[in-house]
Protein backbone atom coordinates (compact mmCIF):
# COMPACT_ATOMS: atom_id res chain seq x y z
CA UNK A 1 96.97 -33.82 132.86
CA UNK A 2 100.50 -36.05 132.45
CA UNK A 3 103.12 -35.04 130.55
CA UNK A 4 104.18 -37.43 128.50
CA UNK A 5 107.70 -36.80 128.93
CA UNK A 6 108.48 -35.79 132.39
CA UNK A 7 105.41 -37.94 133.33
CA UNK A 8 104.27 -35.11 135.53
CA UNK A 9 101.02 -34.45 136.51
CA UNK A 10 99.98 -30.69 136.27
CA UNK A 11 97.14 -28.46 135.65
CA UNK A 12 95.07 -27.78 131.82
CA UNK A 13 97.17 -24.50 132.06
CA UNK A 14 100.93 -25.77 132.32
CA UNK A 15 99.61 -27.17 128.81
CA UNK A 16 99.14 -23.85 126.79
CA UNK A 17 101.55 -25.14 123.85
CA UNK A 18 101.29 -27.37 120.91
CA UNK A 19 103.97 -29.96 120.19
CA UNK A 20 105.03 -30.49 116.81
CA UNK A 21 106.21 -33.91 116.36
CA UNK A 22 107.88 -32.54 113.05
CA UNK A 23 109.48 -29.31 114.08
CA UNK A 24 107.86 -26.26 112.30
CA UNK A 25 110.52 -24.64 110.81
CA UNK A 26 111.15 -28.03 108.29
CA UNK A 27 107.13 -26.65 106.82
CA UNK A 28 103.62 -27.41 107.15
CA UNK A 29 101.56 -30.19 105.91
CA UNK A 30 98.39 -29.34 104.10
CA UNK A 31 95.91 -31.57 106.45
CA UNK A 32 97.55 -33.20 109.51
CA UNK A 33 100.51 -31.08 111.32
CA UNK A 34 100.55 -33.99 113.93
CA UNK A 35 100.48 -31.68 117.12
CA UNK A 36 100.24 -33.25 120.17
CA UNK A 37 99.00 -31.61 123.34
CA UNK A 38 99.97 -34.02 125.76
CA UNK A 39 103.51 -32.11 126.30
CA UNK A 40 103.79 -29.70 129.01
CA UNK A 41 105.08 -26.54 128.32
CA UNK A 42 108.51 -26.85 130.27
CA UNK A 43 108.73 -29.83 128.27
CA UNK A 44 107.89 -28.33 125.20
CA UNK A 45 110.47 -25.16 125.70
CA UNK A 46 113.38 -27.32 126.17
CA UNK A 47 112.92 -29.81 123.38
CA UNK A 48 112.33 -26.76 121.70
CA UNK A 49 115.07 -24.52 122.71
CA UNK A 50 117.22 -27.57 123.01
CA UNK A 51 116.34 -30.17 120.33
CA UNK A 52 114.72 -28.80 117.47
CA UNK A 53 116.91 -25.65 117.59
CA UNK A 54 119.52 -27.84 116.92
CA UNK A 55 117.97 -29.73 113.59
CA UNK A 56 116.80 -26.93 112.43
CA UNK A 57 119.78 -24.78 112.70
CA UNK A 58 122.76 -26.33 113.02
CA UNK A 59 122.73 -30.11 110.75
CA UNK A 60 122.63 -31.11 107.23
CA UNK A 61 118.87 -31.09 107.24
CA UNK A 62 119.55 -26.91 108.04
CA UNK A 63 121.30 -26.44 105.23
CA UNK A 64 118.62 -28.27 102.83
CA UNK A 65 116.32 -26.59 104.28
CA UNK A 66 117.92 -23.16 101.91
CA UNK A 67 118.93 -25.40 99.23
CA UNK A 68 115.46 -26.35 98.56
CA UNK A 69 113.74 -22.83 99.01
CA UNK A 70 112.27 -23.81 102.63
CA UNK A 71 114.12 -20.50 104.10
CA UNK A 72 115.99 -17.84 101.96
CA UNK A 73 119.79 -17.30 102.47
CA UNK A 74 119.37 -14.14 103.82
CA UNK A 75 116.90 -15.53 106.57
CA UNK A 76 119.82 -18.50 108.05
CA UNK A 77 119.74 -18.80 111.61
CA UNK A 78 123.17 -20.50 112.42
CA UNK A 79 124.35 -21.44 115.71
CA UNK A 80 127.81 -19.26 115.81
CA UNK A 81 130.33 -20.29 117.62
CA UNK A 82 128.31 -23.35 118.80
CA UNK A 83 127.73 -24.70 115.75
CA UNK A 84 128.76 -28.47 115.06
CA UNK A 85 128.25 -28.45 111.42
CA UNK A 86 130.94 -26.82 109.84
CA UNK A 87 132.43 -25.76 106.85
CA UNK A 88 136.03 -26.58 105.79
CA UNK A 89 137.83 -23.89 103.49
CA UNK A 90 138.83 -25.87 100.58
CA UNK A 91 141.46 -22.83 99.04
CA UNK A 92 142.11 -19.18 100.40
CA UNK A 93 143.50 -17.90 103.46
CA UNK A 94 142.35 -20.46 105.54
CA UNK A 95 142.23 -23.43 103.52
CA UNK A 96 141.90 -26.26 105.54
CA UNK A 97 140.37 -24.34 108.50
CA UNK A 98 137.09 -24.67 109.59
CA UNK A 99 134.06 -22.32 109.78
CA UNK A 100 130.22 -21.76 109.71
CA UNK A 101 127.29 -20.57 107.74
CA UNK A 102 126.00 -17.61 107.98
CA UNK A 103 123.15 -15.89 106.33
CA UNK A 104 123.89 -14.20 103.15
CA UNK A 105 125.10 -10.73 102.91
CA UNK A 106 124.47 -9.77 99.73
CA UNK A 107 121.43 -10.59 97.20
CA UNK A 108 123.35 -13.39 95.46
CA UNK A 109 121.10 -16.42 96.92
CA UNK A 110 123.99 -17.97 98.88
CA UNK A 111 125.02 -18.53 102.35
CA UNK A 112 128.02 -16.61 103.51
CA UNK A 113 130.67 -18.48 105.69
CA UNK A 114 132.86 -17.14 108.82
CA UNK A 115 135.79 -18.89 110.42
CA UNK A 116 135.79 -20.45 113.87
CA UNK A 117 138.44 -18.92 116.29
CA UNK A 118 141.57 -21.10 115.56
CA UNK A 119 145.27 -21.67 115.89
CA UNK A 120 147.51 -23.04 113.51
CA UNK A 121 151.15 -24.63 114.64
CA UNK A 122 153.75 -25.19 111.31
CA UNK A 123 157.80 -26.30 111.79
CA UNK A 124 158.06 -23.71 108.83
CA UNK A 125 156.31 -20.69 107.51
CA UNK A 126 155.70 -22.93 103.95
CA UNK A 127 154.77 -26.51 105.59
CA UNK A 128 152.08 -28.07 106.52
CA UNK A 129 150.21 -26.56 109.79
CA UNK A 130 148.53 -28.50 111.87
CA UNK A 131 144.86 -26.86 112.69
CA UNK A 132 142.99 -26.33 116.07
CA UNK A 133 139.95 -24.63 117.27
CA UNK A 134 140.26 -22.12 120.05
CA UNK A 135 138.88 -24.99 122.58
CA UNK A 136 140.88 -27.49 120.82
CA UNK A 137 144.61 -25.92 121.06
CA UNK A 138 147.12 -27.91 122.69
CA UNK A 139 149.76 -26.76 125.64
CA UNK A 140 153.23 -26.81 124.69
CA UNK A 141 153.98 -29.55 126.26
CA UNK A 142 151.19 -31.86 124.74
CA UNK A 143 152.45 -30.15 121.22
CA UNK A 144 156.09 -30.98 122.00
CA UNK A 145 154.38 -34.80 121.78
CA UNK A 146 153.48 -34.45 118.68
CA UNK A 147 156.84 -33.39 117.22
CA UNK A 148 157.45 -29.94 117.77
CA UNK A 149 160.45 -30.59 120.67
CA UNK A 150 161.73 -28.26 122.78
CA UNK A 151 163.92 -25.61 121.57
CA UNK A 152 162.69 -25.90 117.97
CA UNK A 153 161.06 -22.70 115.99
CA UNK A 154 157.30 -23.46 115.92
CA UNK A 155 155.18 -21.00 113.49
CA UNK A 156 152.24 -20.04 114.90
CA UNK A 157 148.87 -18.20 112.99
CA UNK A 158 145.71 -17.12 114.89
CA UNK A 159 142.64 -16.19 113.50
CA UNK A 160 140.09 -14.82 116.22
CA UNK A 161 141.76 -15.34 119.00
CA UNK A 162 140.85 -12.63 121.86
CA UNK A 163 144.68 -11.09 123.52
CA UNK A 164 146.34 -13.78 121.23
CA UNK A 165 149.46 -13.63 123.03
CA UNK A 166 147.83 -14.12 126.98
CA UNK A 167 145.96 -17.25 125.40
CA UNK A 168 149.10 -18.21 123.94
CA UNK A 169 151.40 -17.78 127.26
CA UNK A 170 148.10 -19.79 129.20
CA UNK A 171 149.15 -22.86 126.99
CA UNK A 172 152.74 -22.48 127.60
CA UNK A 173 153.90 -21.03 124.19
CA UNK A 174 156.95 -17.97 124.50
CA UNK A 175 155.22 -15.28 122.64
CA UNK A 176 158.52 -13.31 122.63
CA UNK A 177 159.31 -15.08 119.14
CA UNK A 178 158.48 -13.23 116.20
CA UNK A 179 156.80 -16.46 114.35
CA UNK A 180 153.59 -15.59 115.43
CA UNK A 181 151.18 -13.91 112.80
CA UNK A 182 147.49 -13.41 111.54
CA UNK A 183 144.89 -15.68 109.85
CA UNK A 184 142.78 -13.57 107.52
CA UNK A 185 139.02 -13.86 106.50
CA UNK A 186 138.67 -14.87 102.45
CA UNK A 187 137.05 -12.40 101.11
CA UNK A 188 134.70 -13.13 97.81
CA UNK A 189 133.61 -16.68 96.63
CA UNK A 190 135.19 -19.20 97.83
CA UNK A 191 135.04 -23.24 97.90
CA UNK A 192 134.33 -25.02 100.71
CA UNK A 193 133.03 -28.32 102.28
CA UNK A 194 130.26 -28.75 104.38
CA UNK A 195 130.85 -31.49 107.07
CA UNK A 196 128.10 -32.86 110.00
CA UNK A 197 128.83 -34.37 112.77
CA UNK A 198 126.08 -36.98 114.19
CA UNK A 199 125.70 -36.48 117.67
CA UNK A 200 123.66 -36.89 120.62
CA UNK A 201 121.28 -33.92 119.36
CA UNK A 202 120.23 -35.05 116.47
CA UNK A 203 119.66 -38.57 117.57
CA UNK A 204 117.51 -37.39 120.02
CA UNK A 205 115.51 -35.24 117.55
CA UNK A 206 115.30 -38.22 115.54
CA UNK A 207 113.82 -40.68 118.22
CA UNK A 208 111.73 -37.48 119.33
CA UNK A 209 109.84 -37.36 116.43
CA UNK A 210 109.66 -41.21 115.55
């Protein structure tokens, strides 16, 4: 048989799997699940593990899929630390900062959210702070470029942040100030915003399955 994908030919057995053209985890139709078997399974794993993990997980689609009863809070897979669809704290602690779903805690029907690893840089303890995930934080250098010069007091917050201060002195920062403090988790309800971000994953689920 060919795959139609890698456009190998193997044997009957290297096709043991079923591809769903609509992944699984969005539900069943009643008649026609339109599974093809003309996908080999090395195929079929990494669209699978790759792909449909992805849209299923980790997109807007994910999170309708527990706002219309498809999959029960408690029962969220999210992606982590991976996760491209975030949630931005609207008030709290962390307003402004970003985060994830999670699956619910308690037996209140709702998702529960935890922040992404972050940094925040302020010119004073009650200004605005300018926001960056762990992967995202700037050197000094490329911070003194956006305004904060040399010699001037910068106000730092981490939230996350594994040996703060050795990440901090890898970018350039002199931890030896005492401007430096902790982010803290909101605890309770709180009100956020749920932004996705279109990328190459879920255009390629989409042209997968049409």
């Amino acid at each position: 048989m060919r795959c139609i994908y890698c456009l190998e030919e193997k044997p009957a057995s290297a096709f043991s799997g079923r591809e769903h053209v609509t992944p699984q985890a969005f539900g069943r139709f009643d008649t026609n699940n339109l599974v093809l078997r003309c996908v080999c399974d090395d195929c079929n794993n990494y669209f699978g593990r790759e792909i449909d993990q992805k849209l299923a997980r980790d997109s807007a689609e994910a999170l309708d899929r527990v706002n219309v009863g498809i999959k029960l809070p408690k029962d969220f897979q999210s992606l982590g630390r991976r996760s491209t669809t975030y949630v931005e704290f609207q008030e709290g602690p962390l307003a402004g900062g970003k985060g994830y779903a999670v699956a619910s805690r308690n037996d209140d029907n709702t998702l529960g959210v935890m922040a992404f690893p972050q940094v925040w840089f302020g010119k004073s303890e009650a200004g605005q702070f300018e926001k960056f995930l762990r992967d995202e934080v700037p050197t000094r250098m490329a911070l003194a470029a956006r305004g904060y010069e040399a010699g001037t007091t910068i106000h730092i917050k981490v939230f996350e942040i594994e040996e703060p201060m050795a990440f901090l002195e890898s970018k350039g920062f002199n931890t030896a100030t005492p401007q430096i403090g902790p982010l803290t988790q909101p605890q309770g309800l709180v009100r956020i915003e749920n932004v996705t971000k279109l990328a190459e994953p879920e255009f390629r689920a989409a042209t997968k399955i049409a």
